[in-house]
PDB file of N, CA and C in Angstrom:
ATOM      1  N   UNK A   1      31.789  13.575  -3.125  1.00  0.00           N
ATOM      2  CA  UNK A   1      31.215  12.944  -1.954  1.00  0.00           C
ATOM      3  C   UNK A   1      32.353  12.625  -0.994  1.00  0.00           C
ATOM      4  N   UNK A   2      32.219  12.618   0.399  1.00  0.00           N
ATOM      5  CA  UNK A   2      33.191  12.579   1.743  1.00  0.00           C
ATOM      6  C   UNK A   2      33.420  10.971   1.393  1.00  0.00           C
ATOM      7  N   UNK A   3      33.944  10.897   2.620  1.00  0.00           N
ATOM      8  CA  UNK A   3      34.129   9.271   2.895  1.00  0.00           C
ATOM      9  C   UNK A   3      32.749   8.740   3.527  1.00  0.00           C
ATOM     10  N   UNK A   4      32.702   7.127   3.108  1.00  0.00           N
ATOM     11  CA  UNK A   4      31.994   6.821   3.443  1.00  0.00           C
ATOM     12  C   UNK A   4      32.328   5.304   3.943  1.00  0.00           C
ATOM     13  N   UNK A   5      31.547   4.923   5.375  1.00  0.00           N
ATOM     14  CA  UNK A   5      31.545   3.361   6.061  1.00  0.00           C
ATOM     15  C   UNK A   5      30.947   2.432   4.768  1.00  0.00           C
ATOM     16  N   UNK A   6      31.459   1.429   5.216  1.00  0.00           N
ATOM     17  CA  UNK A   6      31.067  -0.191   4.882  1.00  0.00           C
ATOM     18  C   UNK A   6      29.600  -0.393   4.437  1.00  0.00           C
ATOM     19  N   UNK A   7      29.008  -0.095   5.838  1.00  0.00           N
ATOM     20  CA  UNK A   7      27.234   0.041   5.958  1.00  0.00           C
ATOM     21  C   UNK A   7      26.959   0.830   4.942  1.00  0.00           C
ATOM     22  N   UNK A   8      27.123   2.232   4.595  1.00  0.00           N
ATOM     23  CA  UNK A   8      26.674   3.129   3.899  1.00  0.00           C
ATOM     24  C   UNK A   8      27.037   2.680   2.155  1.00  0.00           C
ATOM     25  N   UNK A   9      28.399   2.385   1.733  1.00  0.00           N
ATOM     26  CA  UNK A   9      28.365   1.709   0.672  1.00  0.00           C
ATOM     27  C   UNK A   9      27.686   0.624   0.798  1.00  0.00           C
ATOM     28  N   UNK A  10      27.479  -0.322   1.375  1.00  0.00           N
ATOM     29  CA  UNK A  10      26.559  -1.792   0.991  1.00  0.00           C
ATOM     30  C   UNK A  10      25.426  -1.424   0.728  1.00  0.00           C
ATOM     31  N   UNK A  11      25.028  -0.296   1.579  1.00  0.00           N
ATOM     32  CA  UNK A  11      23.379   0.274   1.693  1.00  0.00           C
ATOM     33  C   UNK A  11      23.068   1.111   0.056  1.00  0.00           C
ATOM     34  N   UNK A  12      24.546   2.011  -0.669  1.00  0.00           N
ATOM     35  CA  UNK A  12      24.497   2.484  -1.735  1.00  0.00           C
ATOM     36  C   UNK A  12      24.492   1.070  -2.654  1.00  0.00           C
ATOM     37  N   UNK A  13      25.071   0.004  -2.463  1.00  0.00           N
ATOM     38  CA  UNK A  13      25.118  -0.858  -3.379  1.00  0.00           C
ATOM     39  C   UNK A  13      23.697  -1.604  -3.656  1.00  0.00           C
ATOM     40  N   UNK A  14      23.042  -1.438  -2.538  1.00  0.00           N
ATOM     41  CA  UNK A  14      21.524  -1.961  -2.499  1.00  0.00           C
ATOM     42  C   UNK A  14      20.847  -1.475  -3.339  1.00  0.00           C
ATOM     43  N   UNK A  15      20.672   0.042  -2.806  1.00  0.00           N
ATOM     44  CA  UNK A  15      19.629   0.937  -3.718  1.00  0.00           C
ATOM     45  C   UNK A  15      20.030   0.664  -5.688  1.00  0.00           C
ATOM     46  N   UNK A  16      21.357   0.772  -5.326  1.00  0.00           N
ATOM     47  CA  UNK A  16      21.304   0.611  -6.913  1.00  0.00           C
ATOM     48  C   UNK A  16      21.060  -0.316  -7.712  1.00  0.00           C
ATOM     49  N   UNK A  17      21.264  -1.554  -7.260  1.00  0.00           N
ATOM     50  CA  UNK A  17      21.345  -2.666  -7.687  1.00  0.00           C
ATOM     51  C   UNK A  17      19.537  -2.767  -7.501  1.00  0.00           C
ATOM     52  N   UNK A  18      18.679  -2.610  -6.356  1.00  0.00           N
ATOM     53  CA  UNK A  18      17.291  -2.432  -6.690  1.00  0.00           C
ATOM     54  C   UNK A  18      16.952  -1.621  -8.303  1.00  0.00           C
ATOM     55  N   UNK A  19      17.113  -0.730  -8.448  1.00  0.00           N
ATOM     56  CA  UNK A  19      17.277   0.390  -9.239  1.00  0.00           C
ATOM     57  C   UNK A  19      17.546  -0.385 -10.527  1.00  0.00           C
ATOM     58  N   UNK A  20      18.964  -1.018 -10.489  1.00  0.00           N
ATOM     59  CA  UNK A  20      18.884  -1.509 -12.573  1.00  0.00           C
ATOM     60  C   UNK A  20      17.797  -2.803 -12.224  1.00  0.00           C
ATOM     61  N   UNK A  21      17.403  -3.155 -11.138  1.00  0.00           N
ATOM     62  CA  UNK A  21      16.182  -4.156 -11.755  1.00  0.00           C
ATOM     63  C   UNK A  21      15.390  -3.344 -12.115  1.00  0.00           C
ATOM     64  N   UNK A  22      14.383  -2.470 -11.466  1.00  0.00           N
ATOM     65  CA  UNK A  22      13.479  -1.608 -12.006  1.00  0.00           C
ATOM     66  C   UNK A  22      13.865  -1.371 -12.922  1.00  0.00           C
ATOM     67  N   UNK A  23      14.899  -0.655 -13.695  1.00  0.00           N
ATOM     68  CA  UNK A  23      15.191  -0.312 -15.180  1.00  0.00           C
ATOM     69  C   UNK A  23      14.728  -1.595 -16.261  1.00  0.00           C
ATOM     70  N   UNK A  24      15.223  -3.109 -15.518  1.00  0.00           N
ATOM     71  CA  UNK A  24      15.015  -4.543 -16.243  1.00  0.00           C
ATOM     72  C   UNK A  24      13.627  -4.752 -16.872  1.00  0.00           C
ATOM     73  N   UNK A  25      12.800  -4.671 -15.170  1.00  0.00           N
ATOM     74  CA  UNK A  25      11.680  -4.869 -15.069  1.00  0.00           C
ATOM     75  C   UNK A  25      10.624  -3.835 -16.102  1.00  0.00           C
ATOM     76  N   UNK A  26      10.825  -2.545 -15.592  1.00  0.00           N
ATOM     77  CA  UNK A  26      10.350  -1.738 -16.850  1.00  0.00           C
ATOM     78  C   UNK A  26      10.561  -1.710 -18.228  1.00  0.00           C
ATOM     79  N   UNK A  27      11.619  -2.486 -18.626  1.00  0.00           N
ATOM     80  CA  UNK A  27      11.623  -2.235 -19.674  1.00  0.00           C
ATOM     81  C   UNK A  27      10.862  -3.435 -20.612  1.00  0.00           C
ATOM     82  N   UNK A  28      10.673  -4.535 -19.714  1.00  0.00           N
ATOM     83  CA  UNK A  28      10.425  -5.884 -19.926  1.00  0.00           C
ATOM     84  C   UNK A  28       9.132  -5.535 -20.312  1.00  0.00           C
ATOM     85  N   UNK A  29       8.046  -4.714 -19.216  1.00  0.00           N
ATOM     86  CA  UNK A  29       6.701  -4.427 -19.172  1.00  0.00           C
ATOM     87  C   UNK A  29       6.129  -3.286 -20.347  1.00  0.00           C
ATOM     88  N   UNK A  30       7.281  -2.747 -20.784  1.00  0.00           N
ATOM     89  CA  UNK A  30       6.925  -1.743 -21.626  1.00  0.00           C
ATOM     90  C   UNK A  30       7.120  -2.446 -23.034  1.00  0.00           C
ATOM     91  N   UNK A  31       8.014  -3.384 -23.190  1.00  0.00           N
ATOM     92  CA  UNK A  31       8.058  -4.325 -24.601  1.00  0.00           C
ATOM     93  C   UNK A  31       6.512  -5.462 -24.454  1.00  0.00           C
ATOM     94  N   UNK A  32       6.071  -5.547 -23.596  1.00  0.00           N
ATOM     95  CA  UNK A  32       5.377  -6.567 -23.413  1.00  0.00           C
ATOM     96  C   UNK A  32       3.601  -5.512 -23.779  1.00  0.00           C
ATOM     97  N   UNK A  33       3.752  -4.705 -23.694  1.00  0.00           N
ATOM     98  CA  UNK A  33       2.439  -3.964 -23.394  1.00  0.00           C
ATOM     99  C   UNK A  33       2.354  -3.475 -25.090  1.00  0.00           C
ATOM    100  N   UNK A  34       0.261  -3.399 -24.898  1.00  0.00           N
ATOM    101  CA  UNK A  34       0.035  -2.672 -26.050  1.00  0.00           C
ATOM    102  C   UNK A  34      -0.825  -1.692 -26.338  1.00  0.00           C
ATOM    103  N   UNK A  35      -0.820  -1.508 -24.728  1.00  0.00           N
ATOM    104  CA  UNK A  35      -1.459   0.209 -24.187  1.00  0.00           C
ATOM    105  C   UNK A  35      -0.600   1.016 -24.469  1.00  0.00           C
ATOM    106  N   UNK A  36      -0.803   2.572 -25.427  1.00  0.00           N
ATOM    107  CA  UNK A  36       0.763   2.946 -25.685  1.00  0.00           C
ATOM    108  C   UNK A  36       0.813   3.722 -24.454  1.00  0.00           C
ATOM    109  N   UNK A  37      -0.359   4.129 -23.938  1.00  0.00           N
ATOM    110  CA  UNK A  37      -0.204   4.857 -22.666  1.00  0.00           C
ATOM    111  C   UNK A  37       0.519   4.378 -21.679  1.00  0.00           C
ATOM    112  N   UNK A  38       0.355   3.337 -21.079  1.00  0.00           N
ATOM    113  CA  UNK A  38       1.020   2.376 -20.350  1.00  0.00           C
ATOM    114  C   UNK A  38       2.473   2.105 -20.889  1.00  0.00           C
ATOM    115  N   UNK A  39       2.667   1.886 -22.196  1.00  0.00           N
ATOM    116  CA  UNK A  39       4.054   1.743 -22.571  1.00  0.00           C
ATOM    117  C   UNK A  39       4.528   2.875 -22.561  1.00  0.00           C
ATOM    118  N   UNK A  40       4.396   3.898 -22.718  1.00  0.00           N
ATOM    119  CA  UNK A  40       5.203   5.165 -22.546  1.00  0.00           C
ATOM    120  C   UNK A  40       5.114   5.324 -20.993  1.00  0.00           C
ATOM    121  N   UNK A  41       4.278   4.820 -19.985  1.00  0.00           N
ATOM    122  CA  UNK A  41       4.917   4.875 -18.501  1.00  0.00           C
ATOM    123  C   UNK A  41       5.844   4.071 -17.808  1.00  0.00           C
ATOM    124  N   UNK A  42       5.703   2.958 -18.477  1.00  0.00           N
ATOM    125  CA  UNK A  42       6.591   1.868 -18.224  1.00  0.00           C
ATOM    126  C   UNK A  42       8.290   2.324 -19.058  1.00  0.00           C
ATOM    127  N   UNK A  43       8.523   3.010 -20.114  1.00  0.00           N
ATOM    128  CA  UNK A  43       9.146   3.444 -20.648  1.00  0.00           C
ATOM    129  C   UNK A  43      10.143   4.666 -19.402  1.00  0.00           C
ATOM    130  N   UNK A  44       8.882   5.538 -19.901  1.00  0.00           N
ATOM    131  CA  UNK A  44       9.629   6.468 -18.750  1.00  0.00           C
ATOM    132  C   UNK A  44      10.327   6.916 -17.088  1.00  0.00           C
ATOM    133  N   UNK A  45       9.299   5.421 -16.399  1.00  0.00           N
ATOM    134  CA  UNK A  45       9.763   4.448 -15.169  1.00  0.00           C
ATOM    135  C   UNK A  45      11.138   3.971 -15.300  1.00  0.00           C
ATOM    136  N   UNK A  46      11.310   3.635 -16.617  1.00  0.00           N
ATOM    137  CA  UNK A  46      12.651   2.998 -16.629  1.00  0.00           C
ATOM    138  C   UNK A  46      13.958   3.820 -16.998  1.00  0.00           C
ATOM    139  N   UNK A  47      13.441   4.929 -17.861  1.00  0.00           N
ATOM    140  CA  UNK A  47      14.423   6.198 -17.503  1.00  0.00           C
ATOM    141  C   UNK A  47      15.068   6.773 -16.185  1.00  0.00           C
ATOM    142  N   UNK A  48      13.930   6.949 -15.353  1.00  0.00           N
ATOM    143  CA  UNK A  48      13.755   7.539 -14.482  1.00  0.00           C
ATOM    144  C   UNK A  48      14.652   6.792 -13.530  1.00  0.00           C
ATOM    145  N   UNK A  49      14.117   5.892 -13.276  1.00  0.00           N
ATOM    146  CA  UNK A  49      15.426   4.302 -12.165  1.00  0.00           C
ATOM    147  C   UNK A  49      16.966   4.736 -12.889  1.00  0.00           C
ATOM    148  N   UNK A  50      16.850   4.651 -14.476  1.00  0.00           N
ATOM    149  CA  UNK A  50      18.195   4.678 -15.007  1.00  0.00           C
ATOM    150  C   UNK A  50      18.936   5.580 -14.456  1.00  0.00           C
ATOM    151  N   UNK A  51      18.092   6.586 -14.931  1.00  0.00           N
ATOM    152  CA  UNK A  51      19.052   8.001 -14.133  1.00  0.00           C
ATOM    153  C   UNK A  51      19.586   8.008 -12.903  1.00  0.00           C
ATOM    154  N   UNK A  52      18.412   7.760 -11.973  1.00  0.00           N
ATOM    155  CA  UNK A  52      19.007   8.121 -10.883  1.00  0.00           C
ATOM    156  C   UNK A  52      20.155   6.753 -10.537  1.00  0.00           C
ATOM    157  N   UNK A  53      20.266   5.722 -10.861  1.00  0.00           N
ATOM    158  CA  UNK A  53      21.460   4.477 -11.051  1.00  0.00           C
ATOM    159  C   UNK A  53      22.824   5.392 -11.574  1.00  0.00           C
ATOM    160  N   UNK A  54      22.764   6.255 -12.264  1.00  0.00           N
ATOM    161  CA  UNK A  54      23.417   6.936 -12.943  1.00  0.00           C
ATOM    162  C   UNK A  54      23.790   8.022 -11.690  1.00  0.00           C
ATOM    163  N   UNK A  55      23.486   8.603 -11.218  1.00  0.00           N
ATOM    164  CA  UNK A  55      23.261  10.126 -10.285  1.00  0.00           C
ATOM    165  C   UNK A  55      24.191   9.331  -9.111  1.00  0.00           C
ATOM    166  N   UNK A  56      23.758   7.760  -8.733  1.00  0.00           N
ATOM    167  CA  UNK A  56      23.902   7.709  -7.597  1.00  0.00           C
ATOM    168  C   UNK A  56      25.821   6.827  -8.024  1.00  0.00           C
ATOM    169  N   UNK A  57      25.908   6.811  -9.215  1.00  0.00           N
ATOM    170  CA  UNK A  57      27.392   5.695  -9.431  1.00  0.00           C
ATOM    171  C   UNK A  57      28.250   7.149  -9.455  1.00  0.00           C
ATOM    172  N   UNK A  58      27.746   8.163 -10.578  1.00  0.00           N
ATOM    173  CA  UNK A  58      28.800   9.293 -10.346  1.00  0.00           C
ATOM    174  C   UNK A  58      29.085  10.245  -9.589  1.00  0.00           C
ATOM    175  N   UNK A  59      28.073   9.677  -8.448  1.00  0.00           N
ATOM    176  CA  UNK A  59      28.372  10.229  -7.111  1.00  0.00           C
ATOM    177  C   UNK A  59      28.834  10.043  -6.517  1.00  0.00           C
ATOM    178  N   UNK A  60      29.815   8.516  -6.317  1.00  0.00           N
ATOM    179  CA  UNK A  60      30.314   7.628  -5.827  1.00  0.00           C
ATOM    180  C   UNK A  60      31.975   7.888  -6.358  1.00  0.00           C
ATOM    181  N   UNK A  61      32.001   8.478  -7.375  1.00  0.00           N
ATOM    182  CA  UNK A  61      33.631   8.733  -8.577  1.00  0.00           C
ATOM    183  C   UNK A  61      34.278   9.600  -7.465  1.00  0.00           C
TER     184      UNK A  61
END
């Protein structure tokens, strides 16, 4: 990745930091649930945030 302004990292620091809550939050809702349907979406919601938390830090290296 190029260089990047102030704005644009704070704005990357946002999204991500939104992002491991969703990972929090999902994972909270998926221990809490006893729909397995629902727990395997809440499960895989929280993959999904993970990753891309992941996509967007080693994009940043």
């Amino acid at each position: 990745m190029g260089s990047i302004n102030q704005l644009e990292l704070q704005n990357l620091r946002e999204i991500i930091g939104s992002h491991q809550t969703m990972v929090t939050k999902f994972d909270f809702y998926s221990n809490q649930c006893q729909d397995p349907q629902l727990k395997q979406l809440f499960k895989q919601s929280s993959q999904d945030a993970q990753t891309t938390v992941t996509s967007f830090i080693n994009s940043l290296k």
